[in-house]
Protein backbone atom coordinates (compact mmCIF):
# COMPACT_ATOMS: atom_id res chain seq x y z
CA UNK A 1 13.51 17.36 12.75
CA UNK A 2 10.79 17.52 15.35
CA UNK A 3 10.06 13.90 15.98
CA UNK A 4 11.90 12.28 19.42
CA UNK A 5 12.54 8.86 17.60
CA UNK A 6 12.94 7.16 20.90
CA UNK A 7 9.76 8.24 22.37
CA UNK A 8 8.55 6.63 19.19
CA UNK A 9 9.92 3.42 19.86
CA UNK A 10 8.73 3.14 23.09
CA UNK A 11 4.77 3.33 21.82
CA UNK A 12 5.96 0.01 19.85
CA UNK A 13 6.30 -3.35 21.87
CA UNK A 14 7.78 -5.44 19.27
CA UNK A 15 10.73 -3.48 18.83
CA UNK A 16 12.35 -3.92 21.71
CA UNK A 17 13.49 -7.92 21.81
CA UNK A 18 15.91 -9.89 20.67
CA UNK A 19 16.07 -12.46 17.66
CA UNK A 20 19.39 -14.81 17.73
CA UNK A 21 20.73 -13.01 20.41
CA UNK A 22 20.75 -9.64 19.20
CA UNK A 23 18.25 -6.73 19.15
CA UNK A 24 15.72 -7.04 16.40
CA UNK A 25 16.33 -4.05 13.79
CA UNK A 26 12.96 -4.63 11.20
CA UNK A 27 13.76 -3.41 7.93
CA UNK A 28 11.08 -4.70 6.74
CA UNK A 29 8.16 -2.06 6.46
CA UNK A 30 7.25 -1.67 3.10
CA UNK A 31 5.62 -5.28 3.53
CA UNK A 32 3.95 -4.47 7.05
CA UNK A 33 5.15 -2.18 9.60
CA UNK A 34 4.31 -2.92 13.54
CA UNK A 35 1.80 -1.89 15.41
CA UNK A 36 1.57 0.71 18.35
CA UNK A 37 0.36 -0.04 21.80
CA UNK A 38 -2.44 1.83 21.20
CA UNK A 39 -3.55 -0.49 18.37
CA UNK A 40 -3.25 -3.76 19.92
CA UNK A 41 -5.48 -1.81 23.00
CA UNK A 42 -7.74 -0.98 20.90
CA UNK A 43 -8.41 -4.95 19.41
CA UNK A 44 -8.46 -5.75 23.17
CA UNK A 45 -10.76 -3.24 24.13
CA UNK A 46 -13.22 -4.20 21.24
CA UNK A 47 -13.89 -7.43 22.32
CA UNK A 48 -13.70 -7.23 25.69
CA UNK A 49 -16.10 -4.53 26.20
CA UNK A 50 -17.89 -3.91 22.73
CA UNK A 51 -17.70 -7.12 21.03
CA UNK A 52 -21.07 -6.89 18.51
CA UNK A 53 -22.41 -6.64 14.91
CA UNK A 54 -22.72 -2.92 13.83
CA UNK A 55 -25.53 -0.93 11.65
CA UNK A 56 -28.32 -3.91 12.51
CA UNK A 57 -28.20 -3.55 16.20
CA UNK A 58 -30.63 -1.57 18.81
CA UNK A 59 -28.56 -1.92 22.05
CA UNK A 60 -25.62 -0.53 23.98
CA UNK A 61 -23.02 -2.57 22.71
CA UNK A 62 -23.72 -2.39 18.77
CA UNK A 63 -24.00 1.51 19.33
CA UNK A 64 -20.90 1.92 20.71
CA UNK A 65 -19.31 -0.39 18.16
CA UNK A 66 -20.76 0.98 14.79
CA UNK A 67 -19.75 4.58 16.09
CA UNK A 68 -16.41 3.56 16.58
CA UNK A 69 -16.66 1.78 13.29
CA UNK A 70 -17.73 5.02 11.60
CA UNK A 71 -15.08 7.38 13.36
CA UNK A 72 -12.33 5.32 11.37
CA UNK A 73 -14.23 5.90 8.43
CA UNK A 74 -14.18 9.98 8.87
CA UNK A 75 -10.65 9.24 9.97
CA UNK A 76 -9.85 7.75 6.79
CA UNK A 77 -11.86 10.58 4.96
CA UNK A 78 -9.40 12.94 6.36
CA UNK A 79 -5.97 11.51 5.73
CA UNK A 80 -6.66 11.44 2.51
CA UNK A 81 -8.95 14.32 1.67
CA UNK A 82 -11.97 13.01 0.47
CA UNK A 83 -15.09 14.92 -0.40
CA UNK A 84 -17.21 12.93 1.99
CA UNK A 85 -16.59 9.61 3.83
CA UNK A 86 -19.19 7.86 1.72
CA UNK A 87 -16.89 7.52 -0.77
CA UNK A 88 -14.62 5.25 1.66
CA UNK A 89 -14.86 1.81 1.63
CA UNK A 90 -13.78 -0.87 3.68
CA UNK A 91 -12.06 -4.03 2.25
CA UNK A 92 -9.93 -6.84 2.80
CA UNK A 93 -6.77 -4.98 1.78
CA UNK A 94 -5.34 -3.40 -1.39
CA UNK A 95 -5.63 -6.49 -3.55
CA UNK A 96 -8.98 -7.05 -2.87
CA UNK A 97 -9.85 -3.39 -3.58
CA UNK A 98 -8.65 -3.77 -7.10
CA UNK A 99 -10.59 -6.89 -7.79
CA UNK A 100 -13.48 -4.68 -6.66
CA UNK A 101 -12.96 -2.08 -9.06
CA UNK A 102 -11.64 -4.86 -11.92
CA UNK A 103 -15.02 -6.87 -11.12
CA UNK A 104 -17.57 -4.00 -10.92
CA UNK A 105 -16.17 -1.01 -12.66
CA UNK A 106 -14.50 -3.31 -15.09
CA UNK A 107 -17.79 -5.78 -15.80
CA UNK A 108 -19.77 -2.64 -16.35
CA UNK A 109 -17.27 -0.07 -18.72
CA UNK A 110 -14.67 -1.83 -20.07
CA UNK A 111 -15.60 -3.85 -23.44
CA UNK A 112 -14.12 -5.47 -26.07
CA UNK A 113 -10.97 -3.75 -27.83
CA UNK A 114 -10.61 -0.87 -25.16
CA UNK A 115 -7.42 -0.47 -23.82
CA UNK A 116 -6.34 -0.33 -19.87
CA UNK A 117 -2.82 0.67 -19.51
CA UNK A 118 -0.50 -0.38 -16.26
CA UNK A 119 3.51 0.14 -15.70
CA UNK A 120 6.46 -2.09 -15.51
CA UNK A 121 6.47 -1.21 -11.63
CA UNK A 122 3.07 -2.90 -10.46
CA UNK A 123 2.91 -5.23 -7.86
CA UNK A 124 1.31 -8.64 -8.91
CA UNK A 125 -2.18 -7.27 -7.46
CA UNK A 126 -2.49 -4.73 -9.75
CA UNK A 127 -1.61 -7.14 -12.74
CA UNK A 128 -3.72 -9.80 -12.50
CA UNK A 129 -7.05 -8.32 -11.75
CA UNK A 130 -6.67 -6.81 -15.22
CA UNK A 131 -5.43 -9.68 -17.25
CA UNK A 132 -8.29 -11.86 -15.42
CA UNK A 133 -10.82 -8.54 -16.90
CA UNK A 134 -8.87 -8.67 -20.40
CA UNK A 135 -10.08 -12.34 -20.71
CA UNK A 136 -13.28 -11.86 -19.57
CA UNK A 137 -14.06 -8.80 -21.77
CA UNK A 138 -11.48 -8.97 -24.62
CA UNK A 139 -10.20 -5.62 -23.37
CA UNK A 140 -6.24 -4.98 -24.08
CA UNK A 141 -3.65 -4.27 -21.60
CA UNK A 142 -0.48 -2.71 -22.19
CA UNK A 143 2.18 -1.92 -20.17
CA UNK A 144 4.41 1.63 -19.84
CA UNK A 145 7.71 0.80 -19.74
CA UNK A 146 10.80 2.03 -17.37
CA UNK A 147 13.95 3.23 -17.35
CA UNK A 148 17.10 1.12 -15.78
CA UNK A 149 16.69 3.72 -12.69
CA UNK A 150 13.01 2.28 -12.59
CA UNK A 151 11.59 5.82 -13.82
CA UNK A 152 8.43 5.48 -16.10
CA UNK A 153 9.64 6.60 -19.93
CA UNK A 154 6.70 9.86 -19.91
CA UNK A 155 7.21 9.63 -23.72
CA UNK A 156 6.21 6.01 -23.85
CA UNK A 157 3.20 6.63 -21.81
CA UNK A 158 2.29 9.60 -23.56
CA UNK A 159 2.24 7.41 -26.73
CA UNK A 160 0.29 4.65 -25.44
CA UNK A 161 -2.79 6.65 -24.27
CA UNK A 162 -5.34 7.41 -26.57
CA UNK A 163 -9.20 7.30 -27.07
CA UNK A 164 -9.15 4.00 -26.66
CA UNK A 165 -7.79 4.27 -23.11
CA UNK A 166 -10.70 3.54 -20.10
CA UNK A 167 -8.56 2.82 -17.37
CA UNK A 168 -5.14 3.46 -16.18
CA UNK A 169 -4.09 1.55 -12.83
CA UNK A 170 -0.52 2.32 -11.61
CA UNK A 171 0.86 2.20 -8.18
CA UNK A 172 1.66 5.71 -6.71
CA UNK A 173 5.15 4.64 -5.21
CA UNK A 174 7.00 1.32 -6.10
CA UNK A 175 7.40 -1.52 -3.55
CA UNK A 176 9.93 -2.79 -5.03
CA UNK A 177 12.20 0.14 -6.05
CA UNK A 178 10.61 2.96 -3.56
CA UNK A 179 9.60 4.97 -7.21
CA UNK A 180 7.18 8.13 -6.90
CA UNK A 181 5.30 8.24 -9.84
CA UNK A 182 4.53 11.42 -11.33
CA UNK A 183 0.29 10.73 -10.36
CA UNK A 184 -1.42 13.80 -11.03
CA UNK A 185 0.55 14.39 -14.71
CA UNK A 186 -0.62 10.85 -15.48
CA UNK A 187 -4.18 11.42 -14.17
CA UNK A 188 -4.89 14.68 -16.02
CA UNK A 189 -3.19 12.80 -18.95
CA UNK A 190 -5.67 10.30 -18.41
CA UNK A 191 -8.79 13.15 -18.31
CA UNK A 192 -7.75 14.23 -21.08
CA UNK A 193 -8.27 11.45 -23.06
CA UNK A 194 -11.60 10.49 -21.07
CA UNK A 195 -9.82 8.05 -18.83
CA UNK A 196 -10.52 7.02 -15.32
CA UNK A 197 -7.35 6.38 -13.00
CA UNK A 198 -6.80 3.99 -10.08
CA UNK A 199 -4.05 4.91 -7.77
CA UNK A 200 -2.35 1.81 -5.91
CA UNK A 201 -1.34 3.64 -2.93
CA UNK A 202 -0.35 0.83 -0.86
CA UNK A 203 3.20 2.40 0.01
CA UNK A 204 2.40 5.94 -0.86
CA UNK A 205 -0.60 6.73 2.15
CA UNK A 206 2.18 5.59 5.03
CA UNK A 207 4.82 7.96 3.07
CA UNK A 208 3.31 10.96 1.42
CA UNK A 209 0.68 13.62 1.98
CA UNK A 210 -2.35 12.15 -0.20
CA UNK A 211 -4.75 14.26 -0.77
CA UNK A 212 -7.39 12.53 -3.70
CA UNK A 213 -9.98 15.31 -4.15
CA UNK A 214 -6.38 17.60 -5.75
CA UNK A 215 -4.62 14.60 -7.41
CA UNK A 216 -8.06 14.11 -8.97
CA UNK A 217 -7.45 10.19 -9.34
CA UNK A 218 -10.82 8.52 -9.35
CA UNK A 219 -10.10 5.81 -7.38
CA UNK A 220 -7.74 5.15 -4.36
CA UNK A 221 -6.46 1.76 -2.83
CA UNK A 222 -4.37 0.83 0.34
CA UNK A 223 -4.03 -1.60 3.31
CA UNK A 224 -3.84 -0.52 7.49
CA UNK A 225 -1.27 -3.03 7.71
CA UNK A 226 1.28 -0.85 6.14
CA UNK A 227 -0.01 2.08 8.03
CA UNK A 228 1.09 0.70 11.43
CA UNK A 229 -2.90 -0.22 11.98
CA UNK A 230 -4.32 -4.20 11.83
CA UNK A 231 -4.22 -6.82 8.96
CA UNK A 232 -6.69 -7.94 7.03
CA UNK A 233 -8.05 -4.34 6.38
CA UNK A 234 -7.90 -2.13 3.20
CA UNK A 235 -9.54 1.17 1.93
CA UNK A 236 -10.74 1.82 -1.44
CA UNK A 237 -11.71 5.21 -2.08
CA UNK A 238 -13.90 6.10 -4.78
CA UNK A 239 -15.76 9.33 -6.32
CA UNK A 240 -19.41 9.05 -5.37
CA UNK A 241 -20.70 9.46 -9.01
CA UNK A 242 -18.64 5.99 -10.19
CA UNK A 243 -19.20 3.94 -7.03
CA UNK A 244 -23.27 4.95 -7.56
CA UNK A 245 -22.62 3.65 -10.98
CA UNK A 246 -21.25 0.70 -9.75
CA UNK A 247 -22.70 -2.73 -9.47
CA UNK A 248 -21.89 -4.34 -5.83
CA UNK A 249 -19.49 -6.75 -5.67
CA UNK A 250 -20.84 -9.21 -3.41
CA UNK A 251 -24.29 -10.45 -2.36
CA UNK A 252 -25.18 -10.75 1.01
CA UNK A 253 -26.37 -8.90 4.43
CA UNK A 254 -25.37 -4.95 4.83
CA UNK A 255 -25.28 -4.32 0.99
CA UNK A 256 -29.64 -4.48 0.47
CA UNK A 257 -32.63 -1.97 1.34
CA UNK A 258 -34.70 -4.86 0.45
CA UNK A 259 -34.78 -8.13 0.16
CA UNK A 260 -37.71 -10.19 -1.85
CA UNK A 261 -37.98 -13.60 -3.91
CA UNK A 262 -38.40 -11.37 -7.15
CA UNK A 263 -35.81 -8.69 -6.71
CA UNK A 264 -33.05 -6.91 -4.05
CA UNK A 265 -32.98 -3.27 -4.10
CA UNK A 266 -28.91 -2.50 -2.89
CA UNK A 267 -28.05 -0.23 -0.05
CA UNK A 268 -26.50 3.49 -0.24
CA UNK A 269 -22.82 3.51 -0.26
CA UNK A 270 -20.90 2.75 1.10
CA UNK A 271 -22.28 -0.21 2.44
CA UNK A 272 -23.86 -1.33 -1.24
CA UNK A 273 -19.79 -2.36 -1.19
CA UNK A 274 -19.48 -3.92 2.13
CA UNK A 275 -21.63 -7.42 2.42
CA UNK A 276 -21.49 -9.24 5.55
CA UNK A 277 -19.59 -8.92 9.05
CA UNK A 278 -16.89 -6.41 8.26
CA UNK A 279 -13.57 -6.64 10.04
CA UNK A 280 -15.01 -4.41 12.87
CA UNK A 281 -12.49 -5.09 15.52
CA UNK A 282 -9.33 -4.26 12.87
CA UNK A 283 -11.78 -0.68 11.78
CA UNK A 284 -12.16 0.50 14.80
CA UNK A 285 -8.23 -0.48 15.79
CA UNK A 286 -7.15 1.53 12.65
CA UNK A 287 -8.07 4.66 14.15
CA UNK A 288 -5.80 4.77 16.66
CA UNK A 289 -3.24 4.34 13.87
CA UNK A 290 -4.65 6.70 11.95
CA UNK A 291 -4.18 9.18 14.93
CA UNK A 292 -0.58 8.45 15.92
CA UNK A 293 0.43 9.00 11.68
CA UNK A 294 -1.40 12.66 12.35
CA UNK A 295 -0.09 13.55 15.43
CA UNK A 296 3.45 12.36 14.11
CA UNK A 297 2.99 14.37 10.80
CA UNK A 298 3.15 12.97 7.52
CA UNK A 299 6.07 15.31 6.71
CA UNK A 300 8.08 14.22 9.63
CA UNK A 301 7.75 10.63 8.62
CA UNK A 302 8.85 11.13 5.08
CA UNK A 303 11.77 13.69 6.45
CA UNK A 304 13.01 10.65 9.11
CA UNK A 305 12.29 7.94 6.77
CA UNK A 306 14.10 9.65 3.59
CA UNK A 307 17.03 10.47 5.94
CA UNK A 308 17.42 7.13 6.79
CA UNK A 309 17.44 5.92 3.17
CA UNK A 310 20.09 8.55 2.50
CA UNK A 311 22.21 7.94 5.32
CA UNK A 312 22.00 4.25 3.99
CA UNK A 313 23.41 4.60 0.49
CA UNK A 314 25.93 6.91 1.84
CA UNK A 315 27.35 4.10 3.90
CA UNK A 316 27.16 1.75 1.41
CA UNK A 317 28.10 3.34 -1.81
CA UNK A 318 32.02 1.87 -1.53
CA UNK A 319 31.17 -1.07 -0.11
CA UNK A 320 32.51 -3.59 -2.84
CA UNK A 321 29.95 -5.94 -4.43
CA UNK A 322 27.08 -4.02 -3.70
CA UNK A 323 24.87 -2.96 -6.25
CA UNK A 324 22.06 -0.80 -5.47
CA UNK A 325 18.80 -1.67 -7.30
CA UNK A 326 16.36 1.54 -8.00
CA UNK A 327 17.96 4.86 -8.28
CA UNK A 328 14.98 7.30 -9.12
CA UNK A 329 15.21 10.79 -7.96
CA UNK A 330 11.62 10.43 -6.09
CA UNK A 331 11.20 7.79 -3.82
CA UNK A 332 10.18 6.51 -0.90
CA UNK A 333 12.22 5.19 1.82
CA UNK A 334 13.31 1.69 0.27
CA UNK A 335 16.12 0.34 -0.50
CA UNK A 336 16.91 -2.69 -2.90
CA UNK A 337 20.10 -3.98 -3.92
CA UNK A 338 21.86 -7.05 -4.81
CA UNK A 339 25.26 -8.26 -3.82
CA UNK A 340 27.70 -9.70 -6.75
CA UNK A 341 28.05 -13.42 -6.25
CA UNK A 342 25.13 -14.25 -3.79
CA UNK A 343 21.53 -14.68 -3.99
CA UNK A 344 19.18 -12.65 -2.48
CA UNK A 345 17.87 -15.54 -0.13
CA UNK A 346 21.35 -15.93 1.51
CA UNK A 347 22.27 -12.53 2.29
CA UNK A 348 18.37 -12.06 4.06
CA UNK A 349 19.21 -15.50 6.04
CA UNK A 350 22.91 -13.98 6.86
CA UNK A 351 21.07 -10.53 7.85
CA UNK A 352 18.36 -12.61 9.71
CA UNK A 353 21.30 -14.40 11.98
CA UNK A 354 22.17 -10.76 13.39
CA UNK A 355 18.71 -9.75 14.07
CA UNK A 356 18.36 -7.68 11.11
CA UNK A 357 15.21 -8.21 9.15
CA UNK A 358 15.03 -7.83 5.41
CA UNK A 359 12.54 -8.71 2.33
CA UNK A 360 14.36 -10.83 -0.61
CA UNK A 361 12.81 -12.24 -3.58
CA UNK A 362 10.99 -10.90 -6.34
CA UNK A 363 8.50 -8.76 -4.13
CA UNK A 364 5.74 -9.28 -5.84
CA UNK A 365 6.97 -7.50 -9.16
CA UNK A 366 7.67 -10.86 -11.17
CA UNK A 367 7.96 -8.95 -14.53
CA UNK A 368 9.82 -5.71 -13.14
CA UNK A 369 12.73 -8.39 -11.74
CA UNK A 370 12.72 -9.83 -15.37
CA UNK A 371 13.24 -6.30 -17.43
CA UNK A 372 15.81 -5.49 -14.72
CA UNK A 373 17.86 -9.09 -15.93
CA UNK A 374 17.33 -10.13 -11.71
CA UNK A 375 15.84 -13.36 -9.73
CA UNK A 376 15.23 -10.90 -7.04
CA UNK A 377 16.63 -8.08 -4.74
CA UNK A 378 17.02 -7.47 -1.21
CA UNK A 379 14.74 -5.00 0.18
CA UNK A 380 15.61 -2.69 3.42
CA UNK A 381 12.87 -0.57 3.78
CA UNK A 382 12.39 2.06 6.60
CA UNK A 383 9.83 3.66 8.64
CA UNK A 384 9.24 6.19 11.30
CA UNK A 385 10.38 4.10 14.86
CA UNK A 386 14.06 3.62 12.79
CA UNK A 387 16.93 4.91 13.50
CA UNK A 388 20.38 5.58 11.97
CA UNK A 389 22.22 3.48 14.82
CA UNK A 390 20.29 0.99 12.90
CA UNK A 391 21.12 1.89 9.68
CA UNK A 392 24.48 1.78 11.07
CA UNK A 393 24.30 -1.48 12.41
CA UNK A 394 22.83 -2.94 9.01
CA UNK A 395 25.89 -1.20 6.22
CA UNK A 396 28.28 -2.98 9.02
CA UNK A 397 26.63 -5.72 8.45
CA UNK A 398 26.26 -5.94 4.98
CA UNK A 399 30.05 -5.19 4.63
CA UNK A 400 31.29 -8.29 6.32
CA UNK A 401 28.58 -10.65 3.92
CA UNK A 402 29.35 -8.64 0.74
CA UNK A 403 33.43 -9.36 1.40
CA UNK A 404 32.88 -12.89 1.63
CA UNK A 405 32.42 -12.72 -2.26
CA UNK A 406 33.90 -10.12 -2.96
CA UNK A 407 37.40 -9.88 -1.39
């Protein structure tokens, strides 16, 4: 491998303290990973030296700003291929790039009786949007179901689309279970048929080489704060030809060419998507974020991170009472389990009193823990500043809780 994780680990100043008394060891990345010196510079240097509103302003200060602004933007156009970087817009986060598509897309091209299919794996974000859109429209959801190793059942899926199908939304990789979905068979299944295909990407872009122009998905949502940039700050990529088609999504400044008492003409994307004071200071922050995932390599990342996840369950495949959760054949680097005789909660608080931090609970995924028959999991999940002394650390660990029930 050709990353020096230690080097690593220096750019990252959270890492290195102590939480009851021993050094912190954050498993906990597939909810937010931590943020680079470089990041937190550049939120320093924003409003210390270029603190202004961007596109409306004639001097110094909102030049330099909205330049920096639109660097992130081609920034973002390149990690993940797209055609132009028109097509990328700037949102609150992953959930809120959904609603956009559920509110504008949906309002527009979804009607009565057509069907918008989802998975068994979706985080509560890309559930309710829909359901909310069902209601409004009388539209009908249904779900592809999954295999006990959290796999989507092809056969099922292949069943469920028809003509009828407008809209697939499925997440790309699993938060819960770390699952890679098979995204470009489902989105040419999808073409096929005449159906457009959102790809929740909120785990995949810090994981896997994304590139949307070959998977072909139409649209494309994810949050910085899970790719080691700010929170508070999402991308929704879109093709040009639907986002044209697209009403906005909220009224305001930015979005208009012009303004009168009798009618608004809306802006160009992709600011006809972006009303009001962005999250400027977080944009521009991103980039640097953006640069250290590039310079690291994308391949290097998912080479460290699956390595970890391997050495992991290699650790702790005797270890009595524990019961891994998830066991596709692609995933990402996350591991849930459960340990016989204790909830969730308990072992994270018992993990938590050695420093170690964890995810427990349902994750989000409400009606994947109830076809798996569980309240919840726990949830280790790795990223690129890990290491296996850490992984080490954790199976020890977990050993000592798990044989407290299960001697």
């Amino acid at each position: 491998m050709s990353i020096q994780v230690n080097a690593i680990r220096s750019l990252f100043p959270i890492l290195h303290q102590e939480v009851n008394g021993y050094p912190l060891i954050y498993f906990d990345n597939a909810a937010t990973t931590q943020k680079p010196q470089v990041v937190l510079d550049a939120l320093t240097q924003y409003y210390e030296k270029d603190n202004s509103n961007i596109h409306r302003g004639a001097h110094t200060l909102a030049d330099r700003a909205t330049h920096k602004y639109e660097e992130t933007r081609e920034s973002v156009r390149a990690l993940i291929g797209a055609r132009e970087s028109a097509e990328v817009i700037f949102t609150r986060g992953t959930t809120e790039s959904i609603n956009l598509v559920a509110k504008t897309f949906g309002s527009k091209f979804i009607q009565k009786g057509d069907e918008i299919l989802i998975s068994t794996l979706e985080h509560h974000s890309n559930i309710v949007p829909w359901q909310m859109l069902c209601e409004q429209t009388g539209a009908i959801l249904k779900v592809i179901p999954i295999t006990d190793a959290g796999e989507l059942v092809m056969e099922e899926f292949e069943k469920l689309l028809s003509s009828k199908t407008k809209l697939i939304s499925i997440v790309h990789a699993s938060n819960a279970l770390g699952t890679i979905n098979p995204a470009k068979k489902i989105i040419d299944a999808a073409h096929a048929v005449g159906a457009k295909v959102l790809l929740d990407g909120a785990q995949s872009a810090s994981h896997l080489e994304v590139d949307v122009q070959e998977l072909d998905c139409d649209f494309f949502v994810f949050s910085a704060h899970k790719l080691y940039g700010p929170t508070g700050l999402g991308v929704l990529y879109g093709k040009r030809e639907l986002l044209e088609a697209m009403p906005p999504f909220l009224g305001g400044g930015e979005m208009i060419r012009e303004v009168t008492f009798e009618k608004t003409t809306y802006n160009t994307i992709p600011f006809k998507f972006e009303a009001g004071t962005p999250s400027i200071a977080e944009v521009i922050a991103f980039k640097p974020a953006l640069d250290f995932i590039t310079s690291t390599g994308k391949t290097n990342i998912h080479l460290h991170e699956n390595d970890l996840l391997q050495y992991a369950a290699e650790l702790l495949q005797d270890v009595k009472g524990i019961i891994p959760v998830g066991t596709a054949a692609e995933k990402i680097a996350v591991y849930s389990f459960t340990i016989k005789g204790m909830h969730p909660f308990d072992v994270g608080q018992l993990l938590d009193a050695k420093g170690i931090a964890v995810r427990t609970g349902h994750h989000c995924t409400q009606p994947l823990m109830h076809r798996l028959g569980l309240e919840g999991t726990v949830r280790a999940s790795f990223a690129i500043y890990n290491t296996r002394a850490e992984v080490e650390v954790f199976a020890q660990a977990l050993a000592k809780i798990a044989s407290l029930k299960n001697k």
